[in-house]
Protein backbone atom coordinates (compact mmCIF):
# COMPACT_ATOMS: atom_id res chain seq x y z
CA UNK A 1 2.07 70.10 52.20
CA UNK A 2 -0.12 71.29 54.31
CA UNK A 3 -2.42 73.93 52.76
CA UNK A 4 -1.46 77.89 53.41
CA UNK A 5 -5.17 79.23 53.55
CA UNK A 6 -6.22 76.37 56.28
CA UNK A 7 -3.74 77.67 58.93
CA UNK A 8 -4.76 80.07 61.66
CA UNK A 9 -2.52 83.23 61.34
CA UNK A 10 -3.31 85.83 63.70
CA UNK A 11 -0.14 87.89 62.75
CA UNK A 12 1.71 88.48 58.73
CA UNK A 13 5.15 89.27 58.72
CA UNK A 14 5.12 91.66 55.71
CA UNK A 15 8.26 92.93 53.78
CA UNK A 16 7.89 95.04 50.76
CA UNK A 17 10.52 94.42 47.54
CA UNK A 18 10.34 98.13 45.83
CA UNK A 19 13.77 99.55 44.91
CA UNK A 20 15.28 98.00 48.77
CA UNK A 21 13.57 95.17 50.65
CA UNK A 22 12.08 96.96 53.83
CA UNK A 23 10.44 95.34 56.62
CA UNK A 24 6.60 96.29 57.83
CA UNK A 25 6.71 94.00 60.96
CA UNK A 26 4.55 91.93 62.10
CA UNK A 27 0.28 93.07 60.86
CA UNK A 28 -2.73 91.24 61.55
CA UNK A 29 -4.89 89.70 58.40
CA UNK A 30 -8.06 91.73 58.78
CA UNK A 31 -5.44 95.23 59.02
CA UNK A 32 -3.45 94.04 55.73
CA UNK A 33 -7.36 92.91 54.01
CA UNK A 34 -7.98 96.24 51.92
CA UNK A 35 -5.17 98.39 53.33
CA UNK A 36 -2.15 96.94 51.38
CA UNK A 37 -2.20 97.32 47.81
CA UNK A 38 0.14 95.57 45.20
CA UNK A 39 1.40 97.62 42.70
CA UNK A 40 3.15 95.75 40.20
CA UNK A 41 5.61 97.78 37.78
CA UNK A 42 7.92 94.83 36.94
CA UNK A 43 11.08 94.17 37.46
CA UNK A 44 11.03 93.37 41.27
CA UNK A 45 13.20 91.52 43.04
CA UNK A 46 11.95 89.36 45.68
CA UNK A 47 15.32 87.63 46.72
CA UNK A 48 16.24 90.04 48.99
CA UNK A 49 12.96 90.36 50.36
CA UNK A 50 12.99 86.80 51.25
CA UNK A 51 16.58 86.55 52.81
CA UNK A 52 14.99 89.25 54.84
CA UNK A 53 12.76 86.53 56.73
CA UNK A 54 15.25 84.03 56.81
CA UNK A 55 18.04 85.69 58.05
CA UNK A 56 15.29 87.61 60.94
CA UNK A 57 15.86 86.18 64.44
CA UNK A 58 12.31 86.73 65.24
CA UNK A 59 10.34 84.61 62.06
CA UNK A 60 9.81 81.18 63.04
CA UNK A 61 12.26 78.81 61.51
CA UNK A 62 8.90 76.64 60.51
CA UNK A 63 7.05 79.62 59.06
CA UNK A 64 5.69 79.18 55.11
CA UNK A 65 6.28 82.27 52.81
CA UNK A 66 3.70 83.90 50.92
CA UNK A 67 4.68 85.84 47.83
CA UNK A 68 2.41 87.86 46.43
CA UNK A 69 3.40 89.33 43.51
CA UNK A 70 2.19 90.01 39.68
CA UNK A 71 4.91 87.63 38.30
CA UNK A 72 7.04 90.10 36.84
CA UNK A 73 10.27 88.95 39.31
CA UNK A 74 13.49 87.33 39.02
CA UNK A 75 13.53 84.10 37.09
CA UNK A 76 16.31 82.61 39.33
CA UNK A 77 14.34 83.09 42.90
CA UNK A 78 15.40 80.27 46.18
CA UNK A 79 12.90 79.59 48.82
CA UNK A 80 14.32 77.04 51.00
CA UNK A 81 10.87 76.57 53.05
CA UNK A 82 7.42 75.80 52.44
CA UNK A 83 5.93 78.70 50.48
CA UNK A 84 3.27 79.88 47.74
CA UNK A 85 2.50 82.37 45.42
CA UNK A 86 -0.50 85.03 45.14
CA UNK A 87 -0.72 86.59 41.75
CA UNK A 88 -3.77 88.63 40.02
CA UNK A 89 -5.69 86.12 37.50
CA UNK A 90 -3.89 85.80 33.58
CA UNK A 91 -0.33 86.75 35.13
CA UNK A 92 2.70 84.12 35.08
CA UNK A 93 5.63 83.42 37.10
CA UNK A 94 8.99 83.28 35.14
CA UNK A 95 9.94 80.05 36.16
CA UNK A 96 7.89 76.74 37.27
CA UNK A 97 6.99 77.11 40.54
CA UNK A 98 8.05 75.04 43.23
CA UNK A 99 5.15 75.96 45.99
CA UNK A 100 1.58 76.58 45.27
CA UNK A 101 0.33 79.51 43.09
CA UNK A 102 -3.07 80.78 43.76
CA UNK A 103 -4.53 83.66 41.40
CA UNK A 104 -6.86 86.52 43.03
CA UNK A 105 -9.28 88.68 40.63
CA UNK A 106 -7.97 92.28 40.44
């Protein structure tokens, strides 16, 4: 798999999973750098989230998935596409994870 991080991405399509999956659109990596914060309260549900993407006409069918979250999600989650996992350093995924998980100091 080709790594995530070594891709040139000048656009993020970025959904938020709070109570409802809702869509942010399409936002640049230097605008979401320091703007977007992750708050974690547990209990999230990504699924939705990520049928979002693959059900939008406009997210390329070839497009990995990055879910950043602080592991405190679903234990049952389906990504049918190439995808990884961001999570704050000494947090844990419910399940064994199928794409890469990188860790980020908080």
């Amino acid at each position: 798999m080709t790594q995530l991080y070594d891709r040139e991405v000048p656009y993020a399509r970025v959904i938020f999973c709070d109570a409802d999956a809702y869509d942010a659109g399409y936002i640049s990596p230097e605008a979401i750098a320091g703007r977007i914060e992750v708050k974690g309260r547990g209990g999230t549900r990504l699924q939705p989230g990520v049928d979002m993407l693959m059900q939008a006409k406009d997210f390329p069918k070839d497009a990995p998935i990055l879910l950043i979250t602080d592991g405190m999600i679903e234990d049952d989650l389906v990504v049918r596409r190439e995808h990884a996992y961001l999570l704050p350093r000494g947090c844990r995924l419910p399940f064994r994870a199928k794409g890469d998980v990188f860790y980020y100091e908080r």
